[in-house]
Protein backbone atom coordinates (compact mmCIF):
# COMPACT_ATOMS: atom_id res chain seq x y z
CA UNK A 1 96.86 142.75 21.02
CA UNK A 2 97.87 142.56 24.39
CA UNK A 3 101.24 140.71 25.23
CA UNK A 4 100.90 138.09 28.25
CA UNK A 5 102.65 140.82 30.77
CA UNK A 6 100.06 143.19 30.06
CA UNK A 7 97.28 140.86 30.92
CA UNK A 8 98.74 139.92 34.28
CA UNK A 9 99.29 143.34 35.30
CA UNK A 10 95.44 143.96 34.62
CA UNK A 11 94.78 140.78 36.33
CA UNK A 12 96.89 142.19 39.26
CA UNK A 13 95.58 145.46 39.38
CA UNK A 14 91.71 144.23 39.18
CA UNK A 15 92.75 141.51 42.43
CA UNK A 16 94.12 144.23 44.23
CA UNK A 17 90.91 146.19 43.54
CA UNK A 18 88.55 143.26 44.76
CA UNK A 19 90.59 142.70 47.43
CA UNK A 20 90.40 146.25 48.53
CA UNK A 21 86.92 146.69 47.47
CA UNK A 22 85.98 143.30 49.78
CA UNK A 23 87.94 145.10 52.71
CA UNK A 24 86.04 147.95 52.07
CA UNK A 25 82.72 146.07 51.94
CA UNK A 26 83.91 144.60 55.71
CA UNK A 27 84.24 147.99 56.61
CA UNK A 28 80.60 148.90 55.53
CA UNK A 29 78.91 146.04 56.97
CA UNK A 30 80.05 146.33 60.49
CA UNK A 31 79.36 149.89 60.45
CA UNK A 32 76.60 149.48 58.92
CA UNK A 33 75.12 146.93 61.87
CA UNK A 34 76.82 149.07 64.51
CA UNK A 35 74.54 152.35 63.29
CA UNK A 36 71.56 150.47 63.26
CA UNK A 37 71.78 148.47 66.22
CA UNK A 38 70.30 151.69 68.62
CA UNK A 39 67.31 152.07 65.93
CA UNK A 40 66.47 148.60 66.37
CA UNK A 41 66.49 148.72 70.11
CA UNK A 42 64.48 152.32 69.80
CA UNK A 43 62.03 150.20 67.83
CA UNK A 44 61.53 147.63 70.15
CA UNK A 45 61.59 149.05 73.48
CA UNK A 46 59.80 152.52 72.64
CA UNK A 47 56.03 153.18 73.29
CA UNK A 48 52.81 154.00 71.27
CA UNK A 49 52.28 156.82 70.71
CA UNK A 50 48.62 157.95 71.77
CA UNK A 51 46.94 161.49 71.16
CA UNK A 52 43.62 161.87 70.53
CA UNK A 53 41.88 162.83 67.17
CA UNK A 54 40.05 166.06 66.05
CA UNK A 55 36.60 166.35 66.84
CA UNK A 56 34.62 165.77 63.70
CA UNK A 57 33.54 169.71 63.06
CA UNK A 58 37.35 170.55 63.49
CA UNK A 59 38.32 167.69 61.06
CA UNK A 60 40.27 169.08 57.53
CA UNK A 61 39.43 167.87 54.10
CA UNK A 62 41.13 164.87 52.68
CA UNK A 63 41.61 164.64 48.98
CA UNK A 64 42.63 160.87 48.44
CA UNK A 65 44.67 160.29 45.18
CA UNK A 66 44.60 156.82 43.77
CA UNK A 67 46.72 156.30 40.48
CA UNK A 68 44.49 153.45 38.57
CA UNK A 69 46.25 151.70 35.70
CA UNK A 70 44.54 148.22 34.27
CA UNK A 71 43.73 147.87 38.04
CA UNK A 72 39.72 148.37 37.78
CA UNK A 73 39.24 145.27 40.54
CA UNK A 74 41.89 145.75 42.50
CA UNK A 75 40.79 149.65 42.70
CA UNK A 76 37.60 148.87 43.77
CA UNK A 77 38.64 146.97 46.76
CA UNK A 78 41.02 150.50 47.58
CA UNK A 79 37.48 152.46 47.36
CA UNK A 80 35.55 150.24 49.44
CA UNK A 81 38.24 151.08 51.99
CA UNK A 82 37.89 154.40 51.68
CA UNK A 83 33.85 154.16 51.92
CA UNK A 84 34.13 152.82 55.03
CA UNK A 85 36.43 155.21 56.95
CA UNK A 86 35.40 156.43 60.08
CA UNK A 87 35.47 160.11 58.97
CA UNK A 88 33.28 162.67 57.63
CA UNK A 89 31.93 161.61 53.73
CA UNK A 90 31.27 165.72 53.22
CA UNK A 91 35.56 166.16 53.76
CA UNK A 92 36.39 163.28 51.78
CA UNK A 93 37.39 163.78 48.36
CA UNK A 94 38.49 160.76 45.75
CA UNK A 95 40.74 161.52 42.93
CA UNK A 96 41.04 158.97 40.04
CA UNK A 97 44.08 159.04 37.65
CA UNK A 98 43.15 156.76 34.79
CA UNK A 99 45.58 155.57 32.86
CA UNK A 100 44.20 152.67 32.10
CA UNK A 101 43.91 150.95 28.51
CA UNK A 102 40.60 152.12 27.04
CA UNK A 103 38.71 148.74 27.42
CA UNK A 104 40.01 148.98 31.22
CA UNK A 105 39.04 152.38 31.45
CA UNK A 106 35.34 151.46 30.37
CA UNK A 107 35.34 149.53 33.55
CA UNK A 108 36.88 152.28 36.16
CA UNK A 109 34.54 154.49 34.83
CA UNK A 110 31.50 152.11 35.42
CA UNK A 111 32.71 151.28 39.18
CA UNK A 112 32.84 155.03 39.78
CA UNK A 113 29.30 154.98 38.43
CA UNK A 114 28.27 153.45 41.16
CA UNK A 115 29.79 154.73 44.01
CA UNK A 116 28.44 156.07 46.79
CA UNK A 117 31.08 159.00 47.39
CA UNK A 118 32.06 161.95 45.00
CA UNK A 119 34.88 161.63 43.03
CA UNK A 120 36.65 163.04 40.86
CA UNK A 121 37.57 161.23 37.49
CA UNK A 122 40.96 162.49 35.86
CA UNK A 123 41.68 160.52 32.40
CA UNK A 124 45.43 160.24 31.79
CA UNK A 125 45.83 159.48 27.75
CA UNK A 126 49.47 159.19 27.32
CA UNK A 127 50.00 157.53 31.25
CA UNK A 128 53.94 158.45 32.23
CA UNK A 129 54.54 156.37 35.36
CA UNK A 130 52.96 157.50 38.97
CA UNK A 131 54.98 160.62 40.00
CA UNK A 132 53.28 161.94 36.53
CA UNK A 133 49.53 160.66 37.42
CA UNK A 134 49.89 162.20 41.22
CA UNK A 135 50.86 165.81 39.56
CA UNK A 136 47.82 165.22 37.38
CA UNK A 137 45.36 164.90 40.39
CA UNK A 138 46.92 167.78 42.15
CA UNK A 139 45.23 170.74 40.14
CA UNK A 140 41.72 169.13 40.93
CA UNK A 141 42.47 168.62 45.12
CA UNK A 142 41.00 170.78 47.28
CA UNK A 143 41.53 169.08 50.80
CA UNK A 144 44.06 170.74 53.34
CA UNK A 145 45.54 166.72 53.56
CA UNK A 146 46.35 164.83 50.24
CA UNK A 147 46.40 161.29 50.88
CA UNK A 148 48.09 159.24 48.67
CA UNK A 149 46.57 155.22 47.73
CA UNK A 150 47.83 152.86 45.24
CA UNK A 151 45.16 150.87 43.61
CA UNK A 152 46.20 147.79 45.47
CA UNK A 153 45.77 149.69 49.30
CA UNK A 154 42.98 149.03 51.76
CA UNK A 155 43.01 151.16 54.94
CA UNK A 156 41.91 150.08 58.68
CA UNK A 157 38.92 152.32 59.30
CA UNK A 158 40.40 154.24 61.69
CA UNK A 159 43.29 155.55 58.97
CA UNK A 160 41.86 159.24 57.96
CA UNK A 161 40.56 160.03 61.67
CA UNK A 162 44.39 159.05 63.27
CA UNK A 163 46.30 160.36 60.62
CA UNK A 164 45.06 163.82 60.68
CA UNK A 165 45.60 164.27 64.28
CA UNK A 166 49.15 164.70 63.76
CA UNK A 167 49.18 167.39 61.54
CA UNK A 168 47.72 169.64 65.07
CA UNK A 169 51.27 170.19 65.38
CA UNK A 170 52.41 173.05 63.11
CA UNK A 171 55.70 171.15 62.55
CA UNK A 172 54.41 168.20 61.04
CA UNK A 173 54.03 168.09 57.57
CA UNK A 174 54.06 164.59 56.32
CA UNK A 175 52.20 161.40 57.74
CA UNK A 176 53.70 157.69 57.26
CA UNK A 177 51.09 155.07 58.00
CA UNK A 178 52.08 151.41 58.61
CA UNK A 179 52.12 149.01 55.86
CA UNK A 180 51.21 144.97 56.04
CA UNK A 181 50.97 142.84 53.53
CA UNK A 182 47.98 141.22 52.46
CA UNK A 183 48.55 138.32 50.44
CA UNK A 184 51.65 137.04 52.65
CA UNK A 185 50.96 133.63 52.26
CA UNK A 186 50.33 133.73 48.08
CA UNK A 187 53.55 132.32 47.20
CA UNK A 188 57.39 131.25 48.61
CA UNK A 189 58.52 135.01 47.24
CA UNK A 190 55.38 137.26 48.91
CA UNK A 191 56.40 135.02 52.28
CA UNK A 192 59.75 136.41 51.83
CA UNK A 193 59.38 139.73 50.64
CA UNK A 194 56.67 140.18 53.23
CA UNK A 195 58.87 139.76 56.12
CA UNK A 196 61.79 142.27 54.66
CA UNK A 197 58.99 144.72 54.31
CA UNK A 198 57.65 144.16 57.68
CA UNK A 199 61.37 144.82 58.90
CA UNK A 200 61.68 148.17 57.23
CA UNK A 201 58.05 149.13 58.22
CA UNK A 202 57.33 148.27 61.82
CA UNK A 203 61.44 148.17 63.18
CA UNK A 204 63.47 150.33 61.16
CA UNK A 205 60.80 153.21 60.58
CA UNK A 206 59.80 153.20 64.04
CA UNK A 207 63.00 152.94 65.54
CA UNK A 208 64.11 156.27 63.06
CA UNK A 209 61.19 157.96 64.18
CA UNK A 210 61.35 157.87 67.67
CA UNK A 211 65.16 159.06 67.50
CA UNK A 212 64.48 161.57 65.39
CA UNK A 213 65.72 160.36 62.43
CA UNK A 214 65.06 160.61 59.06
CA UNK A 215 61.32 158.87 58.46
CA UNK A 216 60.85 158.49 54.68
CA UNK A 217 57.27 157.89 52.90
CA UNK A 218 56.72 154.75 51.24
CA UNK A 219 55.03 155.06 48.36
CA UNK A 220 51.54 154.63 49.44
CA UNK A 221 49.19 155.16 52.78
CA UNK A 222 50.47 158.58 53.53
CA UNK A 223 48.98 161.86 54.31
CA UNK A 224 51.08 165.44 53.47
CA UNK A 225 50.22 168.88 54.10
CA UNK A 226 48.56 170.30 50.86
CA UNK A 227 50.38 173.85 51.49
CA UNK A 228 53.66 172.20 52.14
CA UNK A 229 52.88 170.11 49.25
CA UNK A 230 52.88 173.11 46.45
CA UNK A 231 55.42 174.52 48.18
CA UNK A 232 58.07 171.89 47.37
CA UNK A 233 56.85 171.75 44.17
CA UNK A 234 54.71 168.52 43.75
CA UNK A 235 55.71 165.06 43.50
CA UNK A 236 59.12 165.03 42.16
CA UNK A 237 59.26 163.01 38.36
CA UNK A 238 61.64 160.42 39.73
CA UNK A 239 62.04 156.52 40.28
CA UNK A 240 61.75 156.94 44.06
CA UNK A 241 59.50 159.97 44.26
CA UNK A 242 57.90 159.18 47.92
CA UNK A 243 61.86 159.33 49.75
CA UNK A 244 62.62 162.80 47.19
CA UNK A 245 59.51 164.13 48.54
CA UNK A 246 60.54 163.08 51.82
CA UNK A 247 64.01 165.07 50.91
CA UNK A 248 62.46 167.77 49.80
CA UNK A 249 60.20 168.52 52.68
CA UNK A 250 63.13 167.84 55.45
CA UNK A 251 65.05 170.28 54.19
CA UNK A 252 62.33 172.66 54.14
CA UNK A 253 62.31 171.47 57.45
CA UNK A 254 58.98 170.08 58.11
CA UNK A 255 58.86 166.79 59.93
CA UNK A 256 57.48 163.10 59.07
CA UNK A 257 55.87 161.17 61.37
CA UNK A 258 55.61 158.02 62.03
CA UNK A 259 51.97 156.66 63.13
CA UNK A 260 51.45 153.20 64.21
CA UNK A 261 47.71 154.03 64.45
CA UNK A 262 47.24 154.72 60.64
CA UNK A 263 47.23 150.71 59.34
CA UNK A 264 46.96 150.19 56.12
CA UNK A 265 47.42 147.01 53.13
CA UNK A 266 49.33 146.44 50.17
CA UNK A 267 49.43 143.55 48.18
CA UNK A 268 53.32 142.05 48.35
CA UNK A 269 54.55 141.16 44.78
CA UNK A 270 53.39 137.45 44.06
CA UNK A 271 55.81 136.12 41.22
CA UNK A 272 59.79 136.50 41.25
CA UNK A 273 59.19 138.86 38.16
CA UNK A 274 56.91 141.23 39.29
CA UNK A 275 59.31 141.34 42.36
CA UNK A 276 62.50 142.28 40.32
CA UNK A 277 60.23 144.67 38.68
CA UNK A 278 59.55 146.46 41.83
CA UNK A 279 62.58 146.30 43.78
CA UNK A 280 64.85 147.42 40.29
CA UNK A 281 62.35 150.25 40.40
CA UNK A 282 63.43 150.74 43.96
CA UNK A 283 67.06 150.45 44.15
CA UNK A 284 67.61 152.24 41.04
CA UNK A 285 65.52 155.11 42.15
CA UNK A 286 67.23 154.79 45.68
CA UNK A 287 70.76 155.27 43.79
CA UNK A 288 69.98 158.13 41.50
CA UNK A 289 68.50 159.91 44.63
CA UNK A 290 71.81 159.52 46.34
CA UNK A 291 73.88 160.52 43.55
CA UNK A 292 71.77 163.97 43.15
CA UNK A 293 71.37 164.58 46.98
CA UNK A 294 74.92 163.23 48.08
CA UNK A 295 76.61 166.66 49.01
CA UNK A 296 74.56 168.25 52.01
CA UNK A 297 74.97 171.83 52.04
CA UNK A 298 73.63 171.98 55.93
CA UNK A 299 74.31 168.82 57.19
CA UNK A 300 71.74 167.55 59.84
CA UNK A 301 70.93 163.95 61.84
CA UNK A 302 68.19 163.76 59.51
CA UNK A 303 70.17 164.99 56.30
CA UNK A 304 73.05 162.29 56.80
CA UNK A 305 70.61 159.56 58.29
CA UNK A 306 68.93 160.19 54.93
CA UNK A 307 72.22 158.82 53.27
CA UNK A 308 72.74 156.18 54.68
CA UNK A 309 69.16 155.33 53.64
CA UNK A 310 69.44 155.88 50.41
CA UNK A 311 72.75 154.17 50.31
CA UNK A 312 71.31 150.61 51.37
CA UNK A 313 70.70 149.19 47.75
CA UNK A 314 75.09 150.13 47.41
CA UNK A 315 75.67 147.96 50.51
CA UNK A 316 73.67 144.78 48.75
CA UNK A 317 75.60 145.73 45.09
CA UNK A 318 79.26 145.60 47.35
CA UNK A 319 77.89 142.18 48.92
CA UNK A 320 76.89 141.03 45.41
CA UNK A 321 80.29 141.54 43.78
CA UNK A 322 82.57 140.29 47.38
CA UNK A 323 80.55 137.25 46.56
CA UNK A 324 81.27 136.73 43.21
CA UNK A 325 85.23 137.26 43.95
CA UNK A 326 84.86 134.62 46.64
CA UNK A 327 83.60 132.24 43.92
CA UNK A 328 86.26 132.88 41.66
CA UNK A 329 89.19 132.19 44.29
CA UNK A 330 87.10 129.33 45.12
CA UNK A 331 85.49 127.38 42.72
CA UNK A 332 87.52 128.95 39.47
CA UNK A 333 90.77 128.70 41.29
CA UNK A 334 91.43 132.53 40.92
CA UNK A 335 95.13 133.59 42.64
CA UNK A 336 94.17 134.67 45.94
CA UNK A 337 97.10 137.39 46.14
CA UNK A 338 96.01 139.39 49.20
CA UNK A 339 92.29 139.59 48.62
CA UNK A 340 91.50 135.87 50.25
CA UNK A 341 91.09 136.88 53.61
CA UNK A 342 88.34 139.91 53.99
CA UNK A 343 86.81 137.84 51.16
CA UNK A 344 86.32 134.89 53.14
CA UNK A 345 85.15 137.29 55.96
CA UNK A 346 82.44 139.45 54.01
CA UNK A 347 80.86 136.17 52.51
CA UNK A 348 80.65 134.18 56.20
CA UNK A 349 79.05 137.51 57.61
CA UNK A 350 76.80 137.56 54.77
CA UNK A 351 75.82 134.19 54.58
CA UNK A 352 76.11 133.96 58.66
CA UNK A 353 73.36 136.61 58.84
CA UNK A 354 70.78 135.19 55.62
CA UNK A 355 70.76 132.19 58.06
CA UNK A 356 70.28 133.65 60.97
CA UNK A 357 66.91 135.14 59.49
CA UNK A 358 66.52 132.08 57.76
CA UNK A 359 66.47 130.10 61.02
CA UNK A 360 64.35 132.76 62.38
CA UNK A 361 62.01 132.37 60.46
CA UNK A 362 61.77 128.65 60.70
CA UNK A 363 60.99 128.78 64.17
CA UNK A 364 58.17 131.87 64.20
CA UNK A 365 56.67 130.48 61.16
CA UNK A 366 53.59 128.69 62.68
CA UNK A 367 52.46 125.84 62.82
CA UNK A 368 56.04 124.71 63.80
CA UNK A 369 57.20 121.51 61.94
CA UNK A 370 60.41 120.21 60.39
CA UNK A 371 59.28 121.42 57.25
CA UNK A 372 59.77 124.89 58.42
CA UNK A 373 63.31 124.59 57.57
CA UNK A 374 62.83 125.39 54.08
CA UNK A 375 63.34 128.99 55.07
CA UNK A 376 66.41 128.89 55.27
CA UNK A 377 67.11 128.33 51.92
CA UNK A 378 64.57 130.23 50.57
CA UNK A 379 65.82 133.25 52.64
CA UNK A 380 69.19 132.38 50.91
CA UNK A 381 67.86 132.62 47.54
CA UNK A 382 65.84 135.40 47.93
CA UNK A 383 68.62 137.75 49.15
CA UNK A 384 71.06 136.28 46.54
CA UNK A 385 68.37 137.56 43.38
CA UNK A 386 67.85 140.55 45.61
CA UNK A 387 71.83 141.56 45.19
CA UNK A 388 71.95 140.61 41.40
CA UNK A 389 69.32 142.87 41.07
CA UNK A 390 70.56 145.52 42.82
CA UNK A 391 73.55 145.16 41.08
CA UNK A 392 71.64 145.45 37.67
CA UNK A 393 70.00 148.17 38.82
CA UNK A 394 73.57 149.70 39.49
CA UNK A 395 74.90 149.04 35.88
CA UNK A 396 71.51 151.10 34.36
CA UNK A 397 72.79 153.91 36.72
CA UNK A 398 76.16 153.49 35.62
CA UNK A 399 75.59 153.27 32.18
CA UNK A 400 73.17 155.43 32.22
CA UNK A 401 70.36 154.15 30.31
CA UNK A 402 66.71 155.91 30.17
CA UNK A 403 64.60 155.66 33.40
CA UNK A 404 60.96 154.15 32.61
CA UNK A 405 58.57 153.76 35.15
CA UNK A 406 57.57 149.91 35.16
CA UNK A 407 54.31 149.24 36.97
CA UNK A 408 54.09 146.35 39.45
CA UNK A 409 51.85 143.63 38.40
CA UNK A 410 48.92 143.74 40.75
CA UNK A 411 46.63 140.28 41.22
C-alpha cells in the first residue's frame, strides 16, 4: 500500500500537471481565436461567387449514391429531391445501398417500384457502417460526378446544374454544397445544434475557402470527380471518411470548393441521444484522423490548416478537463498550489464566450421576448455535454476500443 508521502507526491505531481495542462489550454484558446479571427472576417465580407453552368448537351453524368438503412420514408423524401432537379433525367443515375432490415427493405424496394427515374438497387446483407455502403455503390456508377446523399438530404433544385459547373476547372476535384437544417425548430437540442452547424457551414467553410484553406466535405451534399475518386482509392473505411477523403485528395493535390449555390437539407439530430451518437461518431473519427495524418511530409497552408481542423474536438476535451480542475479547487476545496490562476482564466473565457452566443442568440431568435433568454442556458448546457462527449470520445481513442459505425437516428 501506499504510505501517506507517496500519495501527496502523486497528488503534487497530478496539480502540477493540471495546472500546466490549464496553462496550456490558455495557450490554445487564444491562439486558437487569433487564427480564426481572419476566416471569420473572409466569411463575412467576401462575395458570391457567380459562374455560369454548362449548357445542358455539355452537362456530365451524375451517379447519386444514397446509403438507405431502416430509412424507407425518410429516403423517399431524398428521391423526390432528386426527381425534381433541374438537370437532365437521361445523366442522372440513383444508386441505392440497402442495408436495411428485411421487413424495411420490402418497403425501399416498393418505393423504387415506383419511381419515375432509373435506379440502381444494391442490397447490402451484412450492412458495415456508410464508408462500407458508398464502396458498395461504386462498382455500379457510371457518371463522371458521384454525388453523395444521405437518406435524410433534400437538395434545392438548382443543386446538380451549379455544382457541376465547378468541376470546368481542371483543378477542382471535389464539390462542398451548403448544408441547413431542416427541422431547426423540433426540439431545444436541434435549435442548438442547428446554429453550431450553421457556424461551421456558412462562416467557417466559406471563410477557409475563399483564403484558400483547407475546405473539408461534410458527409453529405457533395459532388467528387469519379476519376479522382478511384484514384485515391474510394471512400476511406473510417469514422470520419468525408474529411480523409478530403485528405486524401489535397494531397493529391486537387482542390475543394466551396459553392454557396449548391443548397441542400439535412435533418439536425432531434433527441440529446441521437446527438451524442453523432457528434461521438464525429470527434472520435476527427481524433483518429489526426493521430494517423499528424506528421506532414510536405507541409502546405492547406496540409497544416487541415490540423488544426481536425484538432478542434482536442481543444473542447482540454476545456472539458480545465473545467473539471476548476471545480475541484472550488467546490471540493482541492489545494490550489500554482494551478488556481490560468484555471480561473480558461473557465471565465470559456464560460465568457458560451454566453456571449448564448446572448446572441437571445436577441436574433425571433419573435423577440423575455423568454428568449433561455438560450443562454441552454447554450451552456449544450456545450458542457458537447465537451463530456468529446472527452469520451477521447478515452475510446485512448484506450483504444473497437470503432463501430453507429447510425444517427433519423425521424
Amino acid at each position: 500500500m501506499l504510505d501517506t508521502q507517496s500519495l501527496l507526491g502523486f497528488a503534487r505531481v497530478l496539480y502540477a500537471f493540471l495546472s500546466y495542462l490549464s496553462t496550456f489550454t490558455l495557450f490554445l484558446i487564444l491562439s486558437w481565436t487569433i487564427y480564426h479571427t481572419p476566416i471569420v472576417l473572409a466569411a463575412i465580407l467576401s462575395r458570391k461567387r457567380e459562374d455560369e453552368p454548362p449548357r445542358k448537351e455539355d452537362a456530365p453524368k451524375i451517379s447519386v449514391i444514397v446509403p438507405v438503412k431502416d430509412d424507407a420514408r425518410v429516403a423517399e423524401r431524398a428521391l423526390h429531391s432528386i426527381l425534381l432537379q433541374d438537370y437532365p433525367r437521361d445523366k442522372i443515375e440513383v444508386i441505392i445501398v440497402d442495408g436495411s432490415r428485411e421487413e424495411v427493405s420490402g418497403k425501399v424496394r416498393s418505393i423504387l417500384g415506383g419511381f419515375p427515374m432509373s435506379v440502381k438497387y444494391v442490397r447490402e446483407e451484412k450492412p458495415n457502417g456508410k464508408p462500407s455502403a458508398l464502396n458498395r455503390a461504386l462498382p455500379y456508377a457510371t457518371g463522371q460526378v458521384i454525388a453523395v446523399l444521405d437518406a435524410d438530404n433534400m437538395l434545392d433544385r438548382e443543386a446538380f446544374k451549379n455544382a457541376v459547373k465547378y468541376f470546368a476547372d481542371p483543378r477542382v476535384k471535389a464539390v462542398q454544397g451548403v448544408i441547413d437544417s431542416l427541422n431547426e425548430k423540433d426540439s431545444a437540442w436541434t435549435k442548438v445544434a442547428s446554429k453550431e452547424e450553421m457556424l461551421w457551414n456558412r462562416v467557417l467553410l466559406r471563410g477557409r475557402s475563399k483564403l484558400g484553406l483547407f475546405t473539408p466535405l461534410s458527409g453529405s451534399c457533395f459532388f467528387v470527380s469519379s476519376e479522382a475518386l478511384r484514384k485515391v482509392g474510394g471512400f476511406p473505411n473510417t469514422l470520419a471518411e468525408d474529411l480523409d477523403l478530403s485528405l486524401m485528395l489535397v494531397k493529391q493535390g486537387y482542390w475543394i470548393v466551396y459553392a454557396e449555390d449548391v443548397r441542400g437539407m439535412w435533418e439536425t439530430p432531434r433527441t440529446l441521444r441521437a446527438l451524442v451518437v453523432q457528434r461521438r461518431r464525429w470527434y472520435r473519427g476527427y481524433m483518429e484522423s489526426l493521430l494517423r495524418n499528424w506528421r506532414i511530409v510536405r507541409p502546405s497552408r492547406k496540409l497544416v490548416d487541415a490540423e488544426i481542423v481536425m484538432a478542434g474536438p482536442i481543444l473542447l476535451v482540454l476545456s472539458f478537463l480545465t473545467i473539471i480542475w476548476w471545480l475541484a479547487i472550488n467546490v471540493l476545496g482541492f489545494p490550489r498550489l500554482d494551478g488556481g490562476v490560468s484555471a480561473y482564466i480558461v473557465t471565465s473565457l470559456n464560460f465568457f464566450s458560451i454566453f456571449t452566443v448564448g446572448a446572441a442568440l437571445s436577441f436574433g431568435e425571433k419573435p423577440r421576448r423575455l423568454a428568449n433568454i433561455a438560450w443562454i442556458p441552454l447554450v451552456y448546457a449544450y456545450w458542457l455535454v458537447m465537451m463530456a462527449v468529446a472527452f469520451y470520445a477521447f478515452l475510446l481513442v485512448l484506450f483504444r476500443r473497437p470503432a463501430r459505425w453507429e447510425r444517427t437516428p433519423k425521424y
